[in-house]
PDB file of N, CA and C in Angstrom:
ATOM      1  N   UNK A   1     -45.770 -26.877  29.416  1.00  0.00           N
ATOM      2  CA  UNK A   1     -45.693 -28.311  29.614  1.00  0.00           C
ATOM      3  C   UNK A   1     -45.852 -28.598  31.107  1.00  0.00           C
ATOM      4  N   UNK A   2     -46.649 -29.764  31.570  1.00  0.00           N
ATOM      5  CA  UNK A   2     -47.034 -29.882  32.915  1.00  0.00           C
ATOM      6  C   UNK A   2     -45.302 -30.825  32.903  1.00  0.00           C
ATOM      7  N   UNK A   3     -45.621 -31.008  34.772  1.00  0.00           N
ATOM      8  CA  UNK A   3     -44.572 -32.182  35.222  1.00  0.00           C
ATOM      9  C   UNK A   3     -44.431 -32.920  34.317  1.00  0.00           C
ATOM     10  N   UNK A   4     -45.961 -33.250  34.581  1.00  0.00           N
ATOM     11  CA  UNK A   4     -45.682 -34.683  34.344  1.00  0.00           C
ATOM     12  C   UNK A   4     -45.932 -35.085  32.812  1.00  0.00           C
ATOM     13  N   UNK A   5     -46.007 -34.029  32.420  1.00  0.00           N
ATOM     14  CA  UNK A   5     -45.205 -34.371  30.602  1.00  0.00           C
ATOM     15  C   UNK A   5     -43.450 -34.567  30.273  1.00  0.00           C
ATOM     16  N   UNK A   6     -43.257 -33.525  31.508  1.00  0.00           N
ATOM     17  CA  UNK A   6     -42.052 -33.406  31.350  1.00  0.00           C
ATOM     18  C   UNK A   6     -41.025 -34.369  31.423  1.00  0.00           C
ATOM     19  N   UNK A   7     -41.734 -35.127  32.681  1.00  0.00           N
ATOM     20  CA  UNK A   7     -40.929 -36.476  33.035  1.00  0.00           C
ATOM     21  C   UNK A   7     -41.225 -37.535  32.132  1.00  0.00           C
ATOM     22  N   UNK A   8     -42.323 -37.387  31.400  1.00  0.00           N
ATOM     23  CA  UNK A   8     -42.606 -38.789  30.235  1.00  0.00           C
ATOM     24  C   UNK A   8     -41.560 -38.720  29.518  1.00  0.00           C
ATOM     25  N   UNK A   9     -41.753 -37.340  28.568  1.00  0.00           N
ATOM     26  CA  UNK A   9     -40.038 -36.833  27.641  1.00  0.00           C
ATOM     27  C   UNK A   9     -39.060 -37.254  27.988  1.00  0.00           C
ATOM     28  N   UNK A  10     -38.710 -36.812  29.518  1.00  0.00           N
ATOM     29  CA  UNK A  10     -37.205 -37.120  29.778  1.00  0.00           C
ATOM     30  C   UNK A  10     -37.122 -38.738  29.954  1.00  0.00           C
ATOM     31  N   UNK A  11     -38.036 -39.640  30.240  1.00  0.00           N
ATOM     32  CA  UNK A  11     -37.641 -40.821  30.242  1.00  0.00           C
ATOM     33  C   UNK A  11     -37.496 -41.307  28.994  1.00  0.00           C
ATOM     34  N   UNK A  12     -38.853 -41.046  28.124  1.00  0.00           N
ATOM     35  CA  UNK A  12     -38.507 -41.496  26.700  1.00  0.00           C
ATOM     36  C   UNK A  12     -37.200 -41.249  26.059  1.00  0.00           C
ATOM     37  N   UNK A  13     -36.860 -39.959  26.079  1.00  0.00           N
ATOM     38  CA  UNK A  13     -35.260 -39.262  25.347  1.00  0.00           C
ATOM     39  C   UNK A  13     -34.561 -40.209  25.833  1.00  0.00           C
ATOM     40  N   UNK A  14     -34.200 -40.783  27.078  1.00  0.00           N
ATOM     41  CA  UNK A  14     -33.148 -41.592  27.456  1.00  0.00           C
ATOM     42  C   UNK A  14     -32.926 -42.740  27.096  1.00  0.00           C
ATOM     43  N   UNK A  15     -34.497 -43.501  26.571  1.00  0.00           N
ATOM     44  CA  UNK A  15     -34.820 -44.998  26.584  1.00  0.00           C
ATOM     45  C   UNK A  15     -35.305 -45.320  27.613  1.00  0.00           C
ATOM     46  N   UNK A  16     -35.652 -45.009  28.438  1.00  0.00           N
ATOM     47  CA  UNK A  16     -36.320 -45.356  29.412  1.00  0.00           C
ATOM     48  C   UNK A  16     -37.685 -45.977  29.658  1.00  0.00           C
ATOM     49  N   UNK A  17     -38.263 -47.148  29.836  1.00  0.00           N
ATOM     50  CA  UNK A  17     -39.473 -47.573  29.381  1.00  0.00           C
ATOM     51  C   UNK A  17     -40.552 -46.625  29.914  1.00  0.00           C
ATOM     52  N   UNK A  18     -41.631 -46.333  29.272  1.00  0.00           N
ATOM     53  CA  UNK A  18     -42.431 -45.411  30.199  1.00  0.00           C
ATOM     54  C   UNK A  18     -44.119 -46.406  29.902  1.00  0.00           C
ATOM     55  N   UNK A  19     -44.942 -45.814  30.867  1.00  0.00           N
ATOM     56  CA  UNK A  19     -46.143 -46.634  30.664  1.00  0.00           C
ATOM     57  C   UNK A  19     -47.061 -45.708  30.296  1.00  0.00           C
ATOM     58  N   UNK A  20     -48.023 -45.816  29.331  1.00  0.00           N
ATOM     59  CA  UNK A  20     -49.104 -45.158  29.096  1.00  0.00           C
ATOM     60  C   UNK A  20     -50.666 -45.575  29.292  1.00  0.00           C
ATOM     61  N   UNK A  21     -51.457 -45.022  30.335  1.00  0.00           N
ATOM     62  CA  UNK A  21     -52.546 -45.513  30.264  1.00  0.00           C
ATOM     63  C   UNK A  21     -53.487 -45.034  29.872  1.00  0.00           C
ATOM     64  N   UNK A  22     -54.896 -45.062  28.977  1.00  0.00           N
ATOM     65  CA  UNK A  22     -55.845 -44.219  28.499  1.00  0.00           C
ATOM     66  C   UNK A  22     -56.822 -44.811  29.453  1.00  0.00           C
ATOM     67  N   UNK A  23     -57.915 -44.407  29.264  1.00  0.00           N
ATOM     68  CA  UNK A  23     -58.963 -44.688  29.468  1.00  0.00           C
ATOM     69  C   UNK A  23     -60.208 -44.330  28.447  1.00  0.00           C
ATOM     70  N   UNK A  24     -61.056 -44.768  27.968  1.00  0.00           N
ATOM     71  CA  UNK A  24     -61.978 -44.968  27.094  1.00  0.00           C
ATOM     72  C   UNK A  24     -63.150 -45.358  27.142  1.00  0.00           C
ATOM     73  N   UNK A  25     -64.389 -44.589  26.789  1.00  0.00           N
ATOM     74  CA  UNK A  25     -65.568 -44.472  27.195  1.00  0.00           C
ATOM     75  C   UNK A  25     -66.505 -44.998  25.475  1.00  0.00           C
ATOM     76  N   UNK A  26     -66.820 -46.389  25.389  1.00  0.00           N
ATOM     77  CA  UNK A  26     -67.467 -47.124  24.347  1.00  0.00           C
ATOM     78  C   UNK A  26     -68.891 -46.334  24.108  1.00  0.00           C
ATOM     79  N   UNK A  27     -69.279 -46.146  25.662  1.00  0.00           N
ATOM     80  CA  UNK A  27     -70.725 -45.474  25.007  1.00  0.00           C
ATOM     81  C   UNK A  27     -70.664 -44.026  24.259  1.00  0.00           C
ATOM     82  N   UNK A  28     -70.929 -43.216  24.417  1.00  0.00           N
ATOM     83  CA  UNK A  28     -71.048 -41.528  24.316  1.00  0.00           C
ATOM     84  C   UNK A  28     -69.576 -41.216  24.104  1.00  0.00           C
ATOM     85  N   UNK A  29     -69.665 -41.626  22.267  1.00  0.00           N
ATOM     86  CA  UNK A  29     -68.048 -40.905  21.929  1.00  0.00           C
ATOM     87  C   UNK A  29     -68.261 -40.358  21.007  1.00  0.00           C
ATOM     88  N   UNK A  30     -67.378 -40.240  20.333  1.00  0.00           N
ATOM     89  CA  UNK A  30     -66.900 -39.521  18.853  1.00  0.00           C
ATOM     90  C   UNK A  30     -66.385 -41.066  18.093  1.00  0.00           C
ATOM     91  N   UNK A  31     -66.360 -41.829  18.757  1.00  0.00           N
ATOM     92  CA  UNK A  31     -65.542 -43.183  17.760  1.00  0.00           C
ATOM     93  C   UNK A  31     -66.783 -43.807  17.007  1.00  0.00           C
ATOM     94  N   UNK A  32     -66.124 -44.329  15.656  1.00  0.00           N
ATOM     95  CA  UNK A  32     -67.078 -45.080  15.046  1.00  0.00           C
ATOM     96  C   UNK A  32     -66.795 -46.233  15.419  1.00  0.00           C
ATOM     97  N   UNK A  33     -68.108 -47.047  14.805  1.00  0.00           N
ATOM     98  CA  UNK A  33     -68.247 -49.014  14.737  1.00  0.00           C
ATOM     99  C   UNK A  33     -66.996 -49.198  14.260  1.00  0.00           C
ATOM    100  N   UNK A  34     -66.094 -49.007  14.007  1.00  0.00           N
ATOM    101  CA  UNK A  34     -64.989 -49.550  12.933  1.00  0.00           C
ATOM    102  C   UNK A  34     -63.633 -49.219  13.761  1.00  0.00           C
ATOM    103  N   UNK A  35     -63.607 -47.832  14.429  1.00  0.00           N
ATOM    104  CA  UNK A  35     -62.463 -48.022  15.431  1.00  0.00           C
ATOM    105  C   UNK A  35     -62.747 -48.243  16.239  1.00  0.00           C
ATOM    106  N   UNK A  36     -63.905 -48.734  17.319  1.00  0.00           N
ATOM    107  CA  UNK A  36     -64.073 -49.891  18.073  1.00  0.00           C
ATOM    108  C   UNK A  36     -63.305 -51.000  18.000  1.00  0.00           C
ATOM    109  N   UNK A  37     -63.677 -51.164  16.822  1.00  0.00           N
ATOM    110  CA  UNK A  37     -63.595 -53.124  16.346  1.00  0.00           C
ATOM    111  C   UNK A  37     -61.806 -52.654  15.903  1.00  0.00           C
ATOM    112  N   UNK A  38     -61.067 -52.178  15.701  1.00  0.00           N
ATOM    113  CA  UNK A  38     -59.741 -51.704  15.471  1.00  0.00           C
ATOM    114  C   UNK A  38     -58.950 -51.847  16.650  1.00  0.00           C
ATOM    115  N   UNK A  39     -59.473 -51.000  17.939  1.00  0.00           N
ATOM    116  CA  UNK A  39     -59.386 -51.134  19.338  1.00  0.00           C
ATOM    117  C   UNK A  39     -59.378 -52.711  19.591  1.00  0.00           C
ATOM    118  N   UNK A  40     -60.417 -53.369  19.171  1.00  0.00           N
ATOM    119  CA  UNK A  40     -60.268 -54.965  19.967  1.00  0.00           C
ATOM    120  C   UNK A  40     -59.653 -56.075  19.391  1.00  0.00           C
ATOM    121  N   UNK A  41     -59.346 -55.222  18.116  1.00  0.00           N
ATOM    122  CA  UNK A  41     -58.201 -56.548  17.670  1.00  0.00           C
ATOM    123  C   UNK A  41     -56.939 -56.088  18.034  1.00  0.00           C
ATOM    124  N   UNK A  42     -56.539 -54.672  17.982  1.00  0.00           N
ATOM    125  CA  UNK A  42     -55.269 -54.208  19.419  1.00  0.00           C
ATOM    126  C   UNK A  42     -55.070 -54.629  20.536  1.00  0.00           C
ATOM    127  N   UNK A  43     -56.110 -54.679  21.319  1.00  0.00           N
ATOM    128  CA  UNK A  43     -55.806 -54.794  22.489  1.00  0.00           C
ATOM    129  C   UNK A  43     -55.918 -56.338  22.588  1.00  0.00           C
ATOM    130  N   UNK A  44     -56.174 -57.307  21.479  1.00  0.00           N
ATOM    131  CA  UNK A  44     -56.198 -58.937  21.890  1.00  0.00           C
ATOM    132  C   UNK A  44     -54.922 -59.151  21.478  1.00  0.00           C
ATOM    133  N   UNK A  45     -54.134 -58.466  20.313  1.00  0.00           N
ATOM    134  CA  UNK A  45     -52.465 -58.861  20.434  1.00  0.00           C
ATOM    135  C   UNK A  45     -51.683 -58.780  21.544  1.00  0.00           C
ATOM    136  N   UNK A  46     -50.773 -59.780  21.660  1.00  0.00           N
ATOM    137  CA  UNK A  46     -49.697 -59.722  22.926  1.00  0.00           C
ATOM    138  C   UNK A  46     -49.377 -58.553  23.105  1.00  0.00           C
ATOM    139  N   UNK A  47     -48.684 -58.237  24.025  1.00  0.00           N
ATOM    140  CA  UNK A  47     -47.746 -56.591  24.249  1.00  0.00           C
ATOM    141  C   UNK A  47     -46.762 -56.552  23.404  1.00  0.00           C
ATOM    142  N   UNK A  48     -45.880 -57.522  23.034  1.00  0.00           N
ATOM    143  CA  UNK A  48     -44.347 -57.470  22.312  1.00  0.00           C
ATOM    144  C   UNK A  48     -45.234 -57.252  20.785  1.00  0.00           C
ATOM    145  N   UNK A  49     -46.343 -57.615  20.495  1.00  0.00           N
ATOM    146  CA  UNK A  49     -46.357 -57.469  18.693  1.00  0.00           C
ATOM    147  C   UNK A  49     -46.912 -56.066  18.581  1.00  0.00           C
ATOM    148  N   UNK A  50     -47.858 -55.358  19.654  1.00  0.00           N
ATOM    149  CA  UNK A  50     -47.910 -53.723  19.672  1.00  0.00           C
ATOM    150  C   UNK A  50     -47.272 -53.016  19.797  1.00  0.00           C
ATOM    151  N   UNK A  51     -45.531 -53.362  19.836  1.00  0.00           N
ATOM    152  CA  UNK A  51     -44.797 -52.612  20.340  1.00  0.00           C
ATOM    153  C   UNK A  51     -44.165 -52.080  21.747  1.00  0.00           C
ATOM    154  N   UNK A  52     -44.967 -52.707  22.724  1.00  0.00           N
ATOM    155  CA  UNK A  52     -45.058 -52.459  23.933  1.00  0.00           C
ATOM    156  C   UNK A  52     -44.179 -53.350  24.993  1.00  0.00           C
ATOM    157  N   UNK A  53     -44.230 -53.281  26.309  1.00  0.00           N
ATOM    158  CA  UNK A  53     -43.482 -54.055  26.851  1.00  0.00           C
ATOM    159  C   UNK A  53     -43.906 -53.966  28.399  1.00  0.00           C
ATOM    160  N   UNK A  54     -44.038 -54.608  29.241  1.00  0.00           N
ATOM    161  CA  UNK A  54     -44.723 -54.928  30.562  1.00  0.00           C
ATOM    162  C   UNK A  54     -43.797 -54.636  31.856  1.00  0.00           C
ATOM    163  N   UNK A  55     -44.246 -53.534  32.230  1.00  0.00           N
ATOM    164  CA  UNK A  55     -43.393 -53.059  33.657  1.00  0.00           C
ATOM    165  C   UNK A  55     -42.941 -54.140  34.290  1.00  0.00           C
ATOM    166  N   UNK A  56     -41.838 -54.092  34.439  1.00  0.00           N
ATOM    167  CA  UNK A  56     -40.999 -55.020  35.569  1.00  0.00           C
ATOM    168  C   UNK A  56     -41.711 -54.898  37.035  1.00  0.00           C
TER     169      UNK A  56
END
């Protein structure tokens, strides 16, 4: 396990909010037309209905 897995764990175990960022490449993937379009109705919901919550 790197660091910085390590420290994601230990914040999560505690409750601790943690942030996750991906990054994602539309052209030259493995994703189909369909989890595209899955992706953009995700990412147009607020943060609180994905589950998520916005760094202080």
């Amino acid at each position: 396990m790197t660091a910085r897995a390590a420290k994601l764990e230990a914040a999560a175990s505690v409750g601790r909010p943690v942030q996750l960022l991906s990054l994602l490449a539309l052209g030259d993937c493995l994703a189909e037309a369909g989890d595209k379009d899955r992706l953009a109705v995700l990412r147009s919901q607020p943060a609180l209905i994905r589950g998520t919550r916005r760094a202080p």
